[in-house]
Protein backbone atom coordinates (compact mmCIF):
# COMPACT_ATOMS: atom_id res chain seq x y z
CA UNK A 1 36.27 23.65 -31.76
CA UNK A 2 36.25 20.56 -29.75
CA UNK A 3 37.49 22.43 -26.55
CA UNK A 4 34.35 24.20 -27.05
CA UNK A 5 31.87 21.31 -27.53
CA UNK A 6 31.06 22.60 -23.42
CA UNK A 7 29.14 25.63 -24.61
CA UNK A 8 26.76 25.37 -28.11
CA UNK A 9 23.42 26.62 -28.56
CA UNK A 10 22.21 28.11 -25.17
CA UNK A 11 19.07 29.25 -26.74
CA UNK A 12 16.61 28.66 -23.45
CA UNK A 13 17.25 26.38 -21.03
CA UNK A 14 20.09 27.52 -18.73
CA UNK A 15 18.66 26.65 -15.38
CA UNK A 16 15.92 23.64 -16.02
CA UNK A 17 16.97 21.65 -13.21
CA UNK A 18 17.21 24.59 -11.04
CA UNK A 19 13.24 26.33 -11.96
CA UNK A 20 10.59 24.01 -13.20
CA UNK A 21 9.45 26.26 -16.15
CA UNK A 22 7.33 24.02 -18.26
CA UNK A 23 3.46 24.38 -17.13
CA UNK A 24 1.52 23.63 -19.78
CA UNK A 25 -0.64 26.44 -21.24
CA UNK A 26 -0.75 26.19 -25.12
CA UNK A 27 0.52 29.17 -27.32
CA UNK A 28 -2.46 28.73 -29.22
CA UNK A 29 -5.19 28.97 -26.25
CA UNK A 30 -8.41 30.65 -27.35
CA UNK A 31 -7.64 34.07 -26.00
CA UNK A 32 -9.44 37.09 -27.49
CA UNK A 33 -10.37 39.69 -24.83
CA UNK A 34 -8.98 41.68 -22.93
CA UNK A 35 -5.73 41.05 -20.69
CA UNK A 36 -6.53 41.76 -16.83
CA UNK A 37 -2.61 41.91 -15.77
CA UNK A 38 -0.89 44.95 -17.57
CA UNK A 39 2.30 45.14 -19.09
CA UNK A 40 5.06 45.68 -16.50
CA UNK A 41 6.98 48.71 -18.18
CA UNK A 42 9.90 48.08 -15.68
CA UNK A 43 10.88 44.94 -17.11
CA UNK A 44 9.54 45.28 -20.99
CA UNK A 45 10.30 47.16 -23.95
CA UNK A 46 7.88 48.95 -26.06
CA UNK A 47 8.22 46.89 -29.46
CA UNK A 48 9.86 50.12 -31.34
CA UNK A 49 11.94 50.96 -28.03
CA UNK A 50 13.41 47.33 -27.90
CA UNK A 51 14.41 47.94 -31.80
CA UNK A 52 16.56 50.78 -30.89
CA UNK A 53 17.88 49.64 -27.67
CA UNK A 54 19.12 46.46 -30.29
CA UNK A 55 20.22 48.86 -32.61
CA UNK A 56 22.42 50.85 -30.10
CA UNK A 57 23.63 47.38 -28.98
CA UNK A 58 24.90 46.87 -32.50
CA UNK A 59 26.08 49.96 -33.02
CA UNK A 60 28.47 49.87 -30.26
CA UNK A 61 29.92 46.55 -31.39
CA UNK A 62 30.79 46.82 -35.06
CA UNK A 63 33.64 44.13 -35.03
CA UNK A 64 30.88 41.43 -34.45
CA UNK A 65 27.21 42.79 -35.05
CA UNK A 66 25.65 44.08 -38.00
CA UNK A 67 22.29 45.08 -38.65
CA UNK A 68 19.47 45.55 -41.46
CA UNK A 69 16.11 46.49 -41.74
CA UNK A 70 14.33 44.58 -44.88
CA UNK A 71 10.87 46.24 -46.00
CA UNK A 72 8.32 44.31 -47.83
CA UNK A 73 4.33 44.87 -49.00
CA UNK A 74 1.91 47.25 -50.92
CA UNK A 75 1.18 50.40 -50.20
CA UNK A 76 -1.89 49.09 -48.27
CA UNK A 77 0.22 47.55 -45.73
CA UNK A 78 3.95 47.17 -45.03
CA UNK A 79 6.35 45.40 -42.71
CA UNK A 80 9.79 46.05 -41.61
CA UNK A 81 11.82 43.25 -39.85
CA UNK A 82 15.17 44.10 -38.22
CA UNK A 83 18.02 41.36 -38.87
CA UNK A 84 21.16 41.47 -37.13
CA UNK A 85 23.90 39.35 -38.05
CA UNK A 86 26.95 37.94 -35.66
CA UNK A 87 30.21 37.17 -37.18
CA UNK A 88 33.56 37.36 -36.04
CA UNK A 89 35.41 37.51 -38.99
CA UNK A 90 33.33 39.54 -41.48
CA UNK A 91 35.61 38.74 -44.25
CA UNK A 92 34.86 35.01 -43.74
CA UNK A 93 30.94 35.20 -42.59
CA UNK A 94 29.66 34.43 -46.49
CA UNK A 95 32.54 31.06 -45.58
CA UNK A 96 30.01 27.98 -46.18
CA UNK A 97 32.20 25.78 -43.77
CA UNK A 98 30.99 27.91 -40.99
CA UNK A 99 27.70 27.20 -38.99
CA UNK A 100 24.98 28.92 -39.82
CA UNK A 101 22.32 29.28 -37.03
CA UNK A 102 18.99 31.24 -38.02
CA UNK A 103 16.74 32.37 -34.80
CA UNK A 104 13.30 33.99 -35.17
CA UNK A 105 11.89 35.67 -31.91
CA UNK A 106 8.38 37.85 -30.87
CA UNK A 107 6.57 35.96 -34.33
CA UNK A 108 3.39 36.45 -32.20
CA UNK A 109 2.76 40.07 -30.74
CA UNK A 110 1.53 39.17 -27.35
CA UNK A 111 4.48 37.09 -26.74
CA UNK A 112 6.66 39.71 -25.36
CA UNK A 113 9.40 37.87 -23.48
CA UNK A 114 10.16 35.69 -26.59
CA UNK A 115 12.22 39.77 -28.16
CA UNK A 116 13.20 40.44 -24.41
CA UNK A 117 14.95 37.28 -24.77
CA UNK A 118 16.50 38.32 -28.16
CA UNK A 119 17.83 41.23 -26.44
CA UNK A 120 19.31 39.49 -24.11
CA UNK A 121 20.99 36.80 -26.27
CA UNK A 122 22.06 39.72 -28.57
CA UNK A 123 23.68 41.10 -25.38
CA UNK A 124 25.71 37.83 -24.66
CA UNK A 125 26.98 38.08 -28.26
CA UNK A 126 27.99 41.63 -27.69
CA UNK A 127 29.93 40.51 -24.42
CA UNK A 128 28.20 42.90 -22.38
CA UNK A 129 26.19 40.77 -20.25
CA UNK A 130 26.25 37.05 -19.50
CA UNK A 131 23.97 34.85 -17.61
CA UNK A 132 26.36 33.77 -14.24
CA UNK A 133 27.07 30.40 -15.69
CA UNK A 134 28.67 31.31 -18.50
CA UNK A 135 32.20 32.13 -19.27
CA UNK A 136 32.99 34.40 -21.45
CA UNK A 137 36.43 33.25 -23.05
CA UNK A 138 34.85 30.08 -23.80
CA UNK A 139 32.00 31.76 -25.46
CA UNK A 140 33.84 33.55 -27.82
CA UNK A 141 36.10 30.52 -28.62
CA UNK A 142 32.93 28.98 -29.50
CA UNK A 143 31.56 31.34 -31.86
CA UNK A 144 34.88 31.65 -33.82
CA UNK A 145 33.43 29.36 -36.77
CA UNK A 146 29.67 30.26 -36.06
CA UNK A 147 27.48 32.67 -37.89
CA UNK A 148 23.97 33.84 -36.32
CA UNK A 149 21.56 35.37 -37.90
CA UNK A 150 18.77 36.64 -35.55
CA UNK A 151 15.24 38.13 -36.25
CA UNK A 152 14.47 39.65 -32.51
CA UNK A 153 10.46 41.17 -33.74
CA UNK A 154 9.18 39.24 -36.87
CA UNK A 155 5.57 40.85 -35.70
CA UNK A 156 6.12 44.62 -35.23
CA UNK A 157 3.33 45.43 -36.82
CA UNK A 158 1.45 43.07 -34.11
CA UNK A 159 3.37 43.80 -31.31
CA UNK A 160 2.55 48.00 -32.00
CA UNK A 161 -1.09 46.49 -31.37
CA UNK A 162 -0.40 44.98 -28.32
CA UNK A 163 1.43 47.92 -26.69
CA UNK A 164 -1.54 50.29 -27.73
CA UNK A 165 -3.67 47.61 -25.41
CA UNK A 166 -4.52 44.80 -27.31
CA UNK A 167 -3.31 42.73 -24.77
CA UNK A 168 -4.51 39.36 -26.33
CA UNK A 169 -3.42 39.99 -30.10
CA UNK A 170 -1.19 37.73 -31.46
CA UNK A 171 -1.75 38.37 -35.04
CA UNK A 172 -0.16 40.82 -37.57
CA UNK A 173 -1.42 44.53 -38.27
CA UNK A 174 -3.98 43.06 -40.53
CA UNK A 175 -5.49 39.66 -38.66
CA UNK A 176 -3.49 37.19 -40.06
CA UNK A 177 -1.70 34.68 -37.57
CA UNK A 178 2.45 34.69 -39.38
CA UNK A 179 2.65 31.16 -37.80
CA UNK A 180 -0.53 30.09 -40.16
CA UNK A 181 0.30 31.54 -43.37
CA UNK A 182 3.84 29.48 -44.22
CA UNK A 183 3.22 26.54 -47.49
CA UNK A 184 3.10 23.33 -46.08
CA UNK A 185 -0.48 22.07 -45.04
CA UNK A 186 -1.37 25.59 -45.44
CA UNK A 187 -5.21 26.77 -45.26
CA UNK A 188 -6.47 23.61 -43.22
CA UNK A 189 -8.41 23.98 -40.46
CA UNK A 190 -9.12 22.14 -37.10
CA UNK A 191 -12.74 21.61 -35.92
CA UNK A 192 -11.81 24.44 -33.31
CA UNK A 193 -10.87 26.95 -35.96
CA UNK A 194 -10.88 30.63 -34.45
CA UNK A 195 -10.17 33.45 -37.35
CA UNK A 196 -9.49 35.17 -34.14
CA UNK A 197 -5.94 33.20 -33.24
CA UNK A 198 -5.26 31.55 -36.35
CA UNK A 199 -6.66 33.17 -39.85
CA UNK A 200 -4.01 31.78 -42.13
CA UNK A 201 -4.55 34.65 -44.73
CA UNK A 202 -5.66 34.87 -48.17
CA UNK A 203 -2.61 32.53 -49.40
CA UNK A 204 0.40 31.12 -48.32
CA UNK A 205 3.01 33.88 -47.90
CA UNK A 206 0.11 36.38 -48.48
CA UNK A 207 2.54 38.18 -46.01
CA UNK A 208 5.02 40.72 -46.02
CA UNK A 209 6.72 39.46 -42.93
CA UNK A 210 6.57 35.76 -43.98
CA UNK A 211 7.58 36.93 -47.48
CA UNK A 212 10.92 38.14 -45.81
CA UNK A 213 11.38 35.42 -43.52
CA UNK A 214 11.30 32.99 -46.28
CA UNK A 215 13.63 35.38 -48.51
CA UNK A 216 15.85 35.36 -45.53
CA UNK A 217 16.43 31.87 -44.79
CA UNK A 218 16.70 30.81 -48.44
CA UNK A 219 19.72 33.17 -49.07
CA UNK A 220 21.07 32.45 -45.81
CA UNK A 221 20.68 28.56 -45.66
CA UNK A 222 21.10 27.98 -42.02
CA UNK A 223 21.86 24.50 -40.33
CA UNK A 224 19.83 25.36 -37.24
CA UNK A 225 16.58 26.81 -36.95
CA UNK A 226 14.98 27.94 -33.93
CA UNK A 227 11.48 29.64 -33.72
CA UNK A 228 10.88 31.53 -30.70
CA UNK A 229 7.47 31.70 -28.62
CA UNK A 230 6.02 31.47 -25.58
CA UNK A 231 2.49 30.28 -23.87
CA UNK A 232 3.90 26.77 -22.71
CA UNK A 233 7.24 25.27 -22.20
CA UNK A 234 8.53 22.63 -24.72
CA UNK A 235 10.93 21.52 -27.22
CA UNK A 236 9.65 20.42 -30.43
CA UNK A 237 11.25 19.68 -33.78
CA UNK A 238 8.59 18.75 -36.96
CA UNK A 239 5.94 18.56 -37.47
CA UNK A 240 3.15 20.67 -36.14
CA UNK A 241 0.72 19.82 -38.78
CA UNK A 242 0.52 15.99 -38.02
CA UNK A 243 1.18 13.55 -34.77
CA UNK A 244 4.23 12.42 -36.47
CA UNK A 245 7.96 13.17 -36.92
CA UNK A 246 9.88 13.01 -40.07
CA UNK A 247 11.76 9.39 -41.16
CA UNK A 248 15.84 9.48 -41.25
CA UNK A 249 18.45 10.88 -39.69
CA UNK A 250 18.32 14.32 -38.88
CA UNK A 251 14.97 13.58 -36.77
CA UNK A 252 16.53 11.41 -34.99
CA UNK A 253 19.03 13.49 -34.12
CA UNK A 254 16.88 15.76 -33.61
CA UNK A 255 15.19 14.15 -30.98
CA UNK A 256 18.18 12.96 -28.84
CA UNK A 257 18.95 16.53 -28.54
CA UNK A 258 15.68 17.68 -27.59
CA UNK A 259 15.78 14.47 -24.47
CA UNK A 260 19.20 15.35 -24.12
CA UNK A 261 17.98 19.31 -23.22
CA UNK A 262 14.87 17.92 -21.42
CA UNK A 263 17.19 15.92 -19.25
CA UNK A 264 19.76 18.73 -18.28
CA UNK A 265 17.40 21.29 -18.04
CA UNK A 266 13.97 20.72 -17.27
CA UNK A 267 14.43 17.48 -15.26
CA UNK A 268 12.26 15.32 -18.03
CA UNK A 269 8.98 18.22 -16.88
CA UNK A 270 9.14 19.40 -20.64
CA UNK A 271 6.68 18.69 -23.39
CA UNK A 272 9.14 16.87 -26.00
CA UNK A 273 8.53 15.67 -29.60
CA UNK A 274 6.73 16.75 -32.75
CA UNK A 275 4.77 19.87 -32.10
CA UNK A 276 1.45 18.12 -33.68
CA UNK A 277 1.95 15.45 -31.01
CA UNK A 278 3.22 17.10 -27.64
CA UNK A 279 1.18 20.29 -27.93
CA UNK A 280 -2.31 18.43 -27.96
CA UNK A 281 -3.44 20.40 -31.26
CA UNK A 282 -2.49 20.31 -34.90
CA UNK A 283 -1.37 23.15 -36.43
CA UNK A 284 -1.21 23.80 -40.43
CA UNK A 285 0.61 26.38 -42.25
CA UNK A 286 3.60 26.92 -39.49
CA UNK A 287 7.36 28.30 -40.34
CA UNK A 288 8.96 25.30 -38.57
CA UNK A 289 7.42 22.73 -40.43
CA UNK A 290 8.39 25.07 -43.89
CA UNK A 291 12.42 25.04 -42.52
CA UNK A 292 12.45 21.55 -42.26
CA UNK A 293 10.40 20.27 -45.84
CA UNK A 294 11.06 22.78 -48.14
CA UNK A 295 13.84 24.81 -46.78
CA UNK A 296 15.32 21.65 -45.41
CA UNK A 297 17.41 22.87 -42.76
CA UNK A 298 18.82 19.54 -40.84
CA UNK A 299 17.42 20.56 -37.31
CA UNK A 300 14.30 22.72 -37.37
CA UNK A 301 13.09 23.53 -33.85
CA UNK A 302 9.91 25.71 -32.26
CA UNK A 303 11.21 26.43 -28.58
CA UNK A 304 8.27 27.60 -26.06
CA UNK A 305 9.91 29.11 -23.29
CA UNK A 306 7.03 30.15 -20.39
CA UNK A 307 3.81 29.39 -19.84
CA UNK A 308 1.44 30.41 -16.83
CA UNK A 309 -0.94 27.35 -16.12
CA UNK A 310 -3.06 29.21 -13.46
CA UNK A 311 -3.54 32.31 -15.53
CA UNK A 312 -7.18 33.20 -17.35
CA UNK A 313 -7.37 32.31 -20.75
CA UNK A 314 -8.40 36.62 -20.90
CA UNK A 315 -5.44 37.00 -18.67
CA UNK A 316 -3.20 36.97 -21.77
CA UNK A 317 0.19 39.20 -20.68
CA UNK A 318 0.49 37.37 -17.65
CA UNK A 319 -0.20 33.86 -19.53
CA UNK A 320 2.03 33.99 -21.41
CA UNK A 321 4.87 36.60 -20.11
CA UNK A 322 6.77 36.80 -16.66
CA UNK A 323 5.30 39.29 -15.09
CA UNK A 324 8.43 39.41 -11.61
CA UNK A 325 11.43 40.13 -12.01
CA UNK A 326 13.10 37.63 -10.42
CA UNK A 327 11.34 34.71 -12.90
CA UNK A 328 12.34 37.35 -16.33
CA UNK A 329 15.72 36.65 -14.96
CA UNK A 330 15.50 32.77 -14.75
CA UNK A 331 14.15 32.87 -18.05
CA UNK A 332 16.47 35.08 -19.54
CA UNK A 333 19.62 33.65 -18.14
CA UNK A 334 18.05 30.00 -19.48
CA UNK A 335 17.77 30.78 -22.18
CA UNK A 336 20.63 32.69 -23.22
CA UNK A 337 22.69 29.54 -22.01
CA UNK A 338 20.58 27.21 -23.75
CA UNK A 339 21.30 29.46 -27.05
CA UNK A 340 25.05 28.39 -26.60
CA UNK A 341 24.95 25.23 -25.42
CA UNK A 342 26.94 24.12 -28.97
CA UNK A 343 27.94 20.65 -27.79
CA UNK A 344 24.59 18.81 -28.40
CA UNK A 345 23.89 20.77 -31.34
CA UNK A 346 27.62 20.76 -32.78
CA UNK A 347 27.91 16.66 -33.19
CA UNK A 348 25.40 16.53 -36.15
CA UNK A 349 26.13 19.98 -37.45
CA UNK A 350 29.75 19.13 -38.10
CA UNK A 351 28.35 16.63 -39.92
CA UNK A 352 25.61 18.73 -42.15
CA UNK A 353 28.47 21.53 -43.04
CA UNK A 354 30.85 18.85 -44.53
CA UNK A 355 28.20 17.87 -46.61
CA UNK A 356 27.67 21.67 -47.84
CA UNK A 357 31.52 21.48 -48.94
C-alpha cells in the first residue's frame, strides 16, 4: 500500500487552496422559519429519489458495492437507514487486518449537500465518475485493503420534512435533533437552549436512527469515523461537549492530520480543533464525541463542508447548501478527493489495525 500513501481519505477537501470554502456560519444557528431561497431541483435529489439513484448505483456494481436497509422503532414511529458497503474482495471484507472506514452523511435534514456528497463519493467507488484530480488506477490500488461502510441519509425521516417545505428542519420526523440524543454528556443544555434545533429526546438513544447507528458501528468497529454536515466549514476531531481535546496519542494524531488538511486544502482559512472549541458553542449528546469515548474508534472526526456567511439565519437552504452549480461542483469534487486522500490518514491507521491483530 505504500505506493498508494498519494491517495487516502478524500472525504472533502479536494480543492482548498484553489476555493476558499470555510465562511463561518454555525450548523447549529438558530434557524426556525421559513427558508426564502428554494431548493434547486436541478442540482438536488429528493431524499427518497437520491436513495434509489444510490441503489441503482449499487446495483450496477455488484463486484464492489453492497447494500442494506436496517429498520428500527415502534409502531408509533419508524426509521429506515440505507447502508452500503465497499469491498473489493467480499470473501475477505469480514478480514480484521483491513481498514475499516465508517462515514455518516445528511444526519441533519436541511443539510442537503452533505447525501449529494455521498452520492458522489459512492460514485468514485463505483468508478463511474471521478473528480479531475484523481486517477483512477491509483484509486483502486488504494482501496485493495480498505473497507467502507457509508450511511448516505441517517435523517430520512427529516429530510421527507424538508422536501415537503420545511426548509429550516433539521430534526427527525418527531423533533428530536439525532446529533443531541447520542450518551455522552447527553441531556445538558446551554443557556441558549432552543427545543427547536436541539431537543435531545426523551433519553439517550431514545432513537430509532441513533439506535442503528450505534448497532452499526459496534458490529462494524471502524478505525475512521467521519460525520458529515454542513452550515460552516471545519475540521474537528473530539470533543464537542467541552473546549478540550482528549489526552494521548490518537488526538494528537488526530490533530496533525486535521493542520495537515487545513494546510493543503483550505490554505490555514479552516476552523480546526475540538468541535466544543472551534465552533464557538458546546454541544452535548453528539455521535462524534460517542465514536471516540465509548466506541473508541482511534480518529473520530465531524467534517463541515459549506457554509454561507451572508445568508439569513431564515434563509436556511441557501445557508447551508450550494445553491450554483458551478460551487456543488467544487464541493463535490473536494470532497470526494479529500475522502481518499489515504496518506495522512493511513500512517496511524497502519498502526491501530496491527493492534486489532
Amino acid at each position: 500500500m505504500a505506493a498508494s500513501f498519494h491517495l487516502f481519505f478524500i472525504i472533502f477537501l479536494s480543492g482548498f487552496a484553489a476555493f476558499p470554502i470555510f465562511s463561518f456560519v454555525y450548523a447549529d444557528a438558530n434557524t426556525t422559519q421559513h427558508s426564502w431561497t428554494p431548493i434547486n431541483h436541478h442540482l438536488y435529489h429528493s431524499g427518497e429519489g437520491l436513495i434509489e439513484k444510490i441503489k441503482s448505483l449499487v446495483h450496477r456494481h455488484p463486484d464492489k458495492l453492497t447494500v442494506e436497509t436496517i429498520q428500527a422503532g415502534t409502531k408509533d414511529y419508524k426509521a429506515d437507514i440505507t447502508v452500503v458497503t465497499y469491498s473489493q474482495n467480499w470473501e475477505q471484507s469480514g478480514d480484521k487486518s483491513k481498514l475499516r472506514i465508517l462515514l455518516s452523511f445528511g444526519q441533519h435534514a436541511r443539510e442537503l449537500i452533505s447525501s449529494e456528497l455521498a452520492l458522489r463519493i459512492l460514485s468514485a467507488l463505483g468508478e463511474e465518475q471521478f473528480p479531475p484530480e484523481m486517477d483512477p488506477a491509483s484509486l483502486h490500488d488504494t482501496l485493495e485493503n480498505v473497507v467502507i461502510k457509508i450511511v448516505p441519509m441517517e435523517n430520512l425521516n427529516g429530510r421527507k420534512i424538508v422536501d415537503a417545505g420545511e426548509l429550516c428542519e433539521r430534526r427527525n420526523g418527531r423533533g428530536v435533533d439525532l446529533n443531541r440524543n447520542w450518551a455522552v454528556d447527553w441531556g445538558k443544555k446551554e443557556k441558549d437552549y432552543d427545543p427547536a434545533e436541539e431537543y435531545p429526546g426523551t433519553a439517550p438513544f431514545s432513537e430509532p436512527e441513533t439506535q442503528i447507528m450505534r448497532e452499526l458501528a459496534v458490529s462494524f468497529n471502524p478505525h475512521i469515523w467521519v460525520n458529515v454536515h454542513s452550515g460552516t466549514d471545519g475540521l474537528f476531531m473530539p470533543y464537542d461537549h467541552k473546549k478540550s481535546t482528549p489526552d494521548g496519542l490518537p488526538s494528537q494524531r488526530m490533530r496533525e492530520l486535521l493542520d495537515e488538511l487545513n494546510v493543503l486544502y483550505c490554505s490555514k482559512r479552516c476552523l480546526v480543533g475540538s468541535g466544543g472549541a472551534a465552533v464557538g458553542y458546546l454541544a452535548h449528546g453528539t455521535a462524534t464525541d460517542y465514536m471516540y469515548d465509548v466506541v473508541r474508534v482511534p480518529m473520530a472526526f465531524t467534517f463541515e463542508i459549506y457554509g454561507d456567511d451572508k445568508a439569513s439565519g431564515a434563509d436556511c437552504f441557501k445557508m447551508f447548501n450550494p445553491i450554483d452549480q458551478t460551487t456543488f461542483k467544487v464541493k463535490a469534487d473536494c470532497l470526494t478527493l479529500i475522502t481518499f486522500h489515504f496518506h495522512l490518514f493511513l500512517p496511524f491507521a497502519v498502526y491501530q489495525r496491527l493492534k486489532d491483530k
